[in-house]
PDB file of N, CA and C in Angstrom:
ATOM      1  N   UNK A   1      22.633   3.424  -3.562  1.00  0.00           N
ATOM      2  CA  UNK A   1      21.295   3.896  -3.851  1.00  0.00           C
ATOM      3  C   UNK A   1      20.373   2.703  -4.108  1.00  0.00           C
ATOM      4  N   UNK A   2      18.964   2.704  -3.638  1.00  0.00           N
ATOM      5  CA  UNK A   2      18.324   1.628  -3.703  1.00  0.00           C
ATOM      6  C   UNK A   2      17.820   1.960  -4.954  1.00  0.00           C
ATOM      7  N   UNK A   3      17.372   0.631  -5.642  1.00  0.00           N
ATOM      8  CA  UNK A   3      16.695   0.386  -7.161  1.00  0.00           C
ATOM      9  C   UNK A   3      15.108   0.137  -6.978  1.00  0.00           C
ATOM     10  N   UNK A   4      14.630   0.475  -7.353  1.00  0.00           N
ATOM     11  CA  UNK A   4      12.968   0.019  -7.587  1.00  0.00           C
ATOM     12  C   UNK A   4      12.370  -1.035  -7.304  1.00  0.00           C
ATOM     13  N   UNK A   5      13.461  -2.254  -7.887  1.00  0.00           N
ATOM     14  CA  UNK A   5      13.228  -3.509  -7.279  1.00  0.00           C
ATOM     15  C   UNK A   5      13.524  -3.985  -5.846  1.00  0.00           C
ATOM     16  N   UNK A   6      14.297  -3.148  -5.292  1.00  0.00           N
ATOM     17  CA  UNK A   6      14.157  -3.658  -4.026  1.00  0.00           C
ATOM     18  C   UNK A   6      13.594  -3.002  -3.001  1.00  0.00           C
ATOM     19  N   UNK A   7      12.268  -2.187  -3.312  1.00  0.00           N
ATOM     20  CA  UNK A   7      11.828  -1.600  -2.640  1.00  0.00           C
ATOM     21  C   UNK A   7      10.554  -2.745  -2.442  1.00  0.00           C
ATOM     22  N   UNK A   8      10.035  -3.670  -1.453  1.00  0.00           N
ATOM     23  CA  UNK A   8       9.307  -4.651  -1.331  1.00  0.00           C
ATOM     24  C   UNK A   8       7.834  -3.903  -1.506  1.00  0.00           C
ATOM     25  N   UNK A   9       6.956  -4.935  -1.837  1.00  0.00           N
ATOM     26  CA  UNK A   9       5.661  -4.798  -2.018  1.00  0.00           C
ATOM     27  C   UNK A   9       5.253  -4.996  -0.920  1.00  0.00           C
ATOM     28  N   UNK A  10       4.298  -4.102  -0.345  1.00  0.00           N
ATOM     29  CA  UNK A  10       3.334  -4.508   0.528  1.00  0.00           C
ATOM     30  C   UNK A  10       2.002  -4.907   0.707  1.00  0.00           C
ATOM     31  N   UNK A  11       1.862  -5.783  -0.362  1.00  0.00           N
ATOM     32  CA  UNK A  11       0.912  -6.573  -0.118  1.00  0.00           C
ATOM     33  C   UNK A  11       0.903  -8.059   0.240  1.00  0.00           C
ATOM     34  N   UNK A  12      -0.324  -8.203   1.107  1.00  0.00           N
ATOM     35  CA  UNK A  12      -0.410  -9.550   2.065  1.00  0.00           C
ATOM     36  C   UNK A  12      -1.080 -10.395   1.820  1.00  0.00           C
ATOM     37  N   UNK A  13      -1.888 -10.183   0.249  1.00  0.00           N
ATOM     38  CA  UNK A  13      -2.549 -11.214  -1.011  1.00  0.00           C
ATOM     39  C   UNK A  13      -3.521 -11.163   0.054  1.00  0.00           C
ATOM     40  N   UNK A  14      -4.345 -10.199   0.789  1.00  0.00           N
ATOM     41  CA  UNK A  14      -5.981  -9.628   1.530  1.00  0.00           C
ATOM     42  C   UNK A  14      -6.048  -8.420   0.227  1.00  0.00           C
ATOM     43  N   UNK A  15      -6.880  -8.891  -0.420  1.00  0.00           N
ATOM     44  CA  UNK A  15      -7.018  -7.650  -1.253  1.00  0.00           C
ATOM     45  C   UNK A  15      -8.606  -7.181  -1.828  1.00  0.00           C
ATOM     46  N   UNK A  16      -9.113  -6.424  -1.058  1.00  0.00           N
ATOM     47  CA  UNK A  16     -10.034  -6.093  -0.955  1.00  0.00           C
ATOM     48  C   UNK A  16     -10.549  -4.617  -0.382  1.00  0.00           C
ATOM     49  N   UNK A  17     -10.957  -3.718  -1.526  1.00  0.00           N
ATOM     50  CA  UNK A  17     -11.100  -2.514  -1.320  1.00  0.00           C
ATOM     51  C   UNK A  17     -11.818  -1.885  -0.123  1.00  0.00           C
ATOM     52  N   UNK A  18     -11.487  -1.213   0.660  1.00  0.00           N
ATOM     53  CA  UNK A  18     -12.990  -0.808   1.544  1.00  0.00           C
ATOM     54  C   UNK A  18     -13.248   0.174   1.078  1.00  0.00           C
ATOM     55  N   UNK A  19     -14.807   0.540   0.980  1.00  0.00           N
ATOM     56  CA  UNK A  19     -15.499   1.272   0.246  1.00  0.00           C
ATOM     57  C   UNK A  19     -15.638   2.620   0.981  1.00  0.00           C
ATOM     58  N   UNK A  20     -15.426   2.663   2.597  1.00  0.00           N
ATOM     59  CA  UNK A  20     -15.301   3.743   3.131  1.00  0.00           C
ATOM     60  C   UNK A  20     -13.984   4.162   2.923  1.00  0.00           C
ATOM     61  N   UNK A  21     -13.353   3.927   3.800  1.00  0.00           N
ATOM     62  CA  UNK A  21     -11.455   4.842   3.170  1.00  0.00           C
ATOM     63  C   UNK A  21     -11.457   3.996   1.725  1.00  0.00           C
ATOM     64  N   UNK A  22     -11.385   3.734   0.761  1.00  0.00           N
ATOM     65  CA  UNK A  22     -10.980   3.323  -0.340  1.00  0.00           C
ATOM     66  C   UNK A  22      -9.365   2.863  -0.424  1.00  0.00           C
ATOM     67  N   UNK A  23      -9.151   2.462   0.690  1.00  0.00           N
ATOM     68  CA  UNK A  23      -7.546   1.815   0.893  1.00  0.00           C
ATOM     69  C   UNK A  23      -7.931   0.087   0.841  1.00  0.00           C
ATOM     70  N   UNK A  24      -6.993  -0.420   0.465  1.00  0.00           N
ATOM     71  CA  UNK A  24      -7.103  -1.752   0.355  1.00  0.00           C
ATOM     72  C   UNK A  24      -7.234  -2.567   2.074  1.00  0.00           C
ATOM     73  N   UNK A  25      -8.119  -3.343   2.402  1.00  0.00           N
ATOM     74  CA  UNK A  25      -7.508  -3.906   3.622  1.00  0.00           C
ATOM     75  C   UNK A  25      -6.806  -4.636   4.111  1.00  0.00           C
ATOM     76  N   UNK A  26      -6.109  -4.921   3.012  1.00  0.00           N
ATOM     77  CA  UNK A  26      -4.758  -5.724   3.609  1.00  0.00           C
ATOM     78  C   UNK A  26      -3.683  -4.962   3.389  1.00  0.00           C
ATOM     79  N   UNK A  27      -3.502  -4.118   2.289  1.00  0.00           N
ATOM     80  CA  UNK A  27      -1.757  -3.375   2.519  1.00  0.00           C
ATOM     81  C   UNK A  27      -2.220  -1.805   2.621  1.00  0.00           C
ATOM     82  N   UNK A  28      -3.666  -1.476   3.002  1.00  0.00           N
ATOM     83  CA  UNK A  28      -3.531  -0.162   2.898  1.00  0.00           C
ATOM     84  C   UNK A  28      -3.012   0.953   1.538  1.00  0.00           C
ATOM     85  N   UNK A  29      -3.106   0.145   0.354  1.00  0.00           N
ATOM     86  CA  UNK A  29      -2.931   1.373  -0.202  1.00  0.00           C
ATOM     87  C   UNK A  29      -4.460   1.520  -1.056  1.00  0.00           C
ATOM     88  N   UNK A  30      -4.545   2.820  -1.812  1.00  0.00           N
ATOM     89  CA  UNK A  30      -5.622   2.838  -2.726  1.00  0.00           C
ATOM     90  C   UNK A  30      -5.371   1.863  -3.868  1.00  0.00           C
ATOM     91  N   UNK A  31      -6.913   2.035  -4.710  1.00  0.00           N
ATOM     92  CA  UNK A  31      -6.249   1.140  -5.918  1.00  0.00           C
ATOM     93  C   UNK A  31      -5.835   1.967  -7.083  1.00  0.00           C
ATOM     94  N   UNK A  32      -5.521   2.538  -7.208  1.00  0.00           N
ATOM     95  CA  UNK A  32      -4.014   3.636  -7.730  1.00  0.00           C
ATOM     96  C   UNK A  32      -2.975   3.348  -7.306  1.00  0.00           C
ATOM     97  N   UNK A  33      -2.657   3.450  -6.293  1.00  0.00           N
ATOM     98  CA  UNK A  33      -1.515   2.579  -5.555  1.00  0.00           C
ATOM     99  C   UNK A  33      -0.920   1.323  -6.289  1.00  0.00           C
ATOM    100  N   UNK A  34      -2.007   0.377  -5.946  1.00  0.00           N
ATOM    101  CA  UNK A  34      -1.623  -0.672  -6.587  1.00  0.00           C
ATOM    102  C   UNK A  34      -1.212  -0.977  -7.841  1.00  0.00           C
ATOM    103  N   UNK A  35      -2.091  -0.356  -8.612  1.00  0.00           N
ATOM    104  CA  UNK A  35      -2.292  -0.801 -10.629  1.00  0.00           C
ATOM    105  C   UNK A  35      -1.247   0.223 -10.924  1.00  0.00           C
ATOM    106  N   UNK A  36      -0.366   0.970  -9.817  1.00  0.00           N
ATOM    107  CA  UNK A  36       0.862   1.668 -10.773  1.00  0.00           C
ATOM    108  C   UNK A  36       1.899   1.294  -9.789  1.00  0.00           C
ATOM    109  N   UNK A  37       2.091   0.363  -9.234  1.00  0.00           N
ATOM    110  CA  UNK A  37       3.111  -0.145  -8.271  1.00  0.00           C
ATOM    111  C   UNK A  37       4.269  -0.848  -8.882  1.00  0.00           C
ATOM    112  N   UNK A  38       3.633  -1.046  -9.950  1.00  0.00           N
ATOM    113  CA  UNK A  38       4.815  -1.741 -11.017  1.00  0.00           C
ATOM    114  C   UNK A  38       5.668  -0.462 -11.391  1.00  0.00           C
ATOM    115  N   UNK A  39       4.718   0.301 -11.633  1.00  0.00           N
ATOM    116  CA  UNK A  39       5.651   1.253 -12.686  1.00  0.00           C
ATOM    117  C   UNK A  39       6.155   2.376 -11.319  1.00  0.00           C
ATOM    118  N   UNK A  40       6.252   2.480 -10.536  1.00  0.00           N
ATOM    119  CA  UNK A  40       6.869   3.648  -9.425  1.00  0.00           C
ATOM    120  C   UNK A  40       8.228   3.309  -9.470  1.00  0.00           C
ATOM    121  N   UNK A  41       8.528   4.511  -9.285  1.00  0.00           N
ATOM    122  CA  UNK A  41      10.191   4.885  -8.758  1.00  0.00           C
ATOM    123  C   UNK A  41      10.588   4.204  -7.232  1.00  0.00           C
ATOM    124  N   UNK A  42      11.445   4.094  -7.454  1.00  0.00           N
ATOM    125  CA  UNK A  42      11.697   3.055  -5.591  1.00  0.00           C
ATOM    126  C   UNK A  42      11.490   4.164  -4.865  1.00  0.00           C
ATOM    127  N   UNK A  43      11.673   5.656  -4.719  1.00  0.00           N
ATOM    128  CA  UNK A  43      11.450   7.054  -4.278  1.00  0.00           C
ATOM    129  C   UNK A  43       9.830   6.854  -4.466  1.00  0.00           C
ATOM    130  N   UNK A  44       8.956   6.510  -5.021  1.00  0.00           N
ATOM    131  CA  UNK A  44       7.722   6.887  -5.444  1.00  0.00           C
ATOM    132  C   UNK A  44       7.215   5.706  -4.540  1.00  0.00           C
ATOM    133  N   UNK A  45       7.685   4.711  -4.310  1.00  0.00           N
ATOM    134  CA  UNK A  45       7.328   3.295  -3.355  1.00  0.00           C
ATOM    135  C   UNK A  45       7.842   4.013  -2.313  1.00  0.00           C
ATOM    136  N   UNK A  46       8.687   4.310  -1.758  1.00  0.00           N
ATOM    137  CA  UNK A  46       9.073   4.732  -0.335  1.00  0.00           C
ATOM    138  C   UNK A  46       7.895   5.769   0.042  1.00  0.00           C
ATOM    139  N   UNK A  47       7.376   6.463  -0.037  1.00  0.00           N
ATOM    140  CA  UNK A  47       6.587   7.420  -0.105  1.00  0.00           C
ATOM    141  C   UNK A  47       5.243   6.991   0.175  1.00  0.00           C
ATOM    142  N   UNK A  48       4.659   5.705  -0.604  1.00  0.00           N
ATOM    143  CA  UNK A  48       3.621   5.051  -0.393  1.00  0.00           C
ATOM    144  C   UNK A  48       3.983   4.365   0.487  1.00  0.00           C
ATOM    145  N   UNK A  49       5.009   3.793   1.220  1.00  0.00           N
ATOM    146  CA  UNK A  49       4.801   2.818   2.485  1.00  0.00           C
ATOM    147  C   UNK A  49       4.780   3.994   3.384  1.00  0.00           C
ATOM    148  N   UNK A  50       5.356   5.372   3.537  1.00  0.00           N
ATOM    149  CA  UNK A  50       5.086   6.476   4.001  1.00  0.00           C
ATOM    150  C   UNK A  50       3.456   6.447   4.358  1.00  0.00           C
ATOM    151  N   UNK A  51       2.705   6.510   3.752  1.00  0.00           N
ATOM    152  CA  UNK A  51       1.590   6.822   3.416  1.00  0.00           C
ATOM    153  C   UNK A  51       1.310   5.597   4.108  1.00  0.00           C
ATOM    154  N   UNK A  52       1.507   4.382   3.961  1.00  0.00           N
ATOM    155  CA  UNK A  52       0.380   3.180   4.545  1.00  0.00           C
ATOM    156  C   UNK A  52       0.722   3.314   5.991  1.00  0.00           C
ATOM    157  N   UNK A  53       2.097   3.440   6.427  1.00  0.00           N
ATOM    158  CA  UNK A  53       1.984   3.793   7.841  1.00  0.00           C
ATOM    159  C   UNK A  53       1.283   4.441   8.442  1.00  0.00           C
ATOM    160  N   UNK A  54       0.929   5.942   7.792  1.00  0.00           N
ATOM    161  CA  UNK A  54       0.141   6.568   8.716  1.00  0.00           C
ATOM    162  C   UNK A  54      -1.331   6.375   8.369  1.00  0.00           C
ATOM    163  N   UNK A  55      -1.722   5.801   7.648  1.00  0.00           N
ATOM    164  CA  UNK A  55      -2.635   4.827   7.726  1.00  0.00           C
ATOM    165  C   UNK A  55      -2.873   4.278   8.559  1.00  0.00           C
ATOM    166  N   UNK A  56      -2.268   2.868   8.940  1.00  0.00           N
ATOM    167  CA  UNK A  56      -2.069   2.125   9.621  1.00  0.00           C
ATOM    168  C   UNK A  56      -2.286   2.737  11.327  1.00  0.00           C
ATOM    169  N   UNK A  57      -1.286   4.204  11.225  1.00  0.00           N
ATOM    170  CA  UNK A  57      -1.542   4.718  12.400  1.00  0.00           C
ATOM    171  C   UNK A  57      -3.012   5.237  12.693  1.00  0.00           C
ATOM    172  N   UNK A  58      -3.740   6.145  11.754  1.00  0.00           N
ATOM    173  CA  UNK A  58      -4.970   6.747  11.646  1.00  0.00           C
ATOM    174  C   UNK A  58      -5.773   4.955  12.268  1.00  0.00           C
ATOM    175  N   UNK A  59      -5.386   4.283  12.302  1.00  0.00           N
ATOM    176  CA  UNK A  59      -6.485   3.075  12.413  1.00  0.00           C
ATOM    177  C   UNK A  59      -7.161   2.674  11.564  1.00  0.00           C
ATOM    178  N   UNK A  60      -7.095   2.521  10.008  1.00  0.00           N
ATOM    179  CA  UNK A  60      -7.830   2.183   9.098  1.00  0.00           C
ATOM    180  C   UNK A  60      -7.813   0.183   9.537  1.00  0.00           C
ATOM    181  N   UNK A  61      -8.688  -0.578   9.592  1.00  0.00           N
ATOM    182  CA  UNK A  61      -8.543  -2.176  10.774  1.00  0.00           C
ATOM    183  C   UNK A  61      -7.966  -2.208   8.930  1.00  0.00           C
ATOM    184  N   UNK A  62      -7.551  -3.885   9.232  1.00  0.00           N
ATOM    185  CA  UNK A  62      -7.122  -4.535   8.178  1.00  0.00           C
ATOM    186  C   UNK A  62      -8.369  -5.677   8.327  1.00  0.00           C
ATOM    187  N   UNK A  63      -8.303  -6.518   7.426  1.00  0.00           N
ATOM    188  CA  UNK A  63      -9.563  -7.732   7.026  1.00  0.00           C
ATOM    189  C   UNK A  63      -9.304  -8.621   8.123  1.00  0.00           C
ATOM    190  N   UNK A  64      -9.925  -9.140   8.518  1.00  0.00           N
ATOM    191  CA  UNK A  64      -9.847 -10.886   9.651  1.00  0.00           C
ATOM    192  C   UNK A  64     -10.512 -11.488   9.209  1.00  0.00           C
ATOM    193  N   UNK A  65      -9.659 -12.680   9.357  1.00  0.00           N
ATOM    194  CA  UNK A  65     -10.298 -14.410   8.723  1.00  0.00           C
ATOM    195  C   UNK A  65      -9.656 -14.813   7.383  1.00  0.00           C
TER     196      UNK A  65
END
């Protein structure tokens, strides 16, 4: 069974909210996401990379430069 800790962070230190989707543009999550990323269940992290994928798929761009 995986532990909490080894469920990796996905963030790419681009961290900057967009104000239209309110997802971050570098890892795609909200900032809820983030400021409780410490405290999630490795089940509760799997779920959010769930979530940034289809993100990712919907086309939300990520930051350039």
């Amino acid at each position: 069974m995986m532990h909490a800790m080894e469920v990796p962070s996905p963030c790419v230190k681009v961290c900057e909210i967009d104000a239209r989707s309110g997802y971050c543009r570098g890892c795609y999550r909200t900032i809820t996401e983030i400021a409780r990323w410490t405290q999630f269940s490795a089940r509760q992290k799997r779920k959010v990379w769930q979530l940034i994928e289809r993100r990712a798929q919907q086309g939300y761009a990520r930051a350039t430069g």
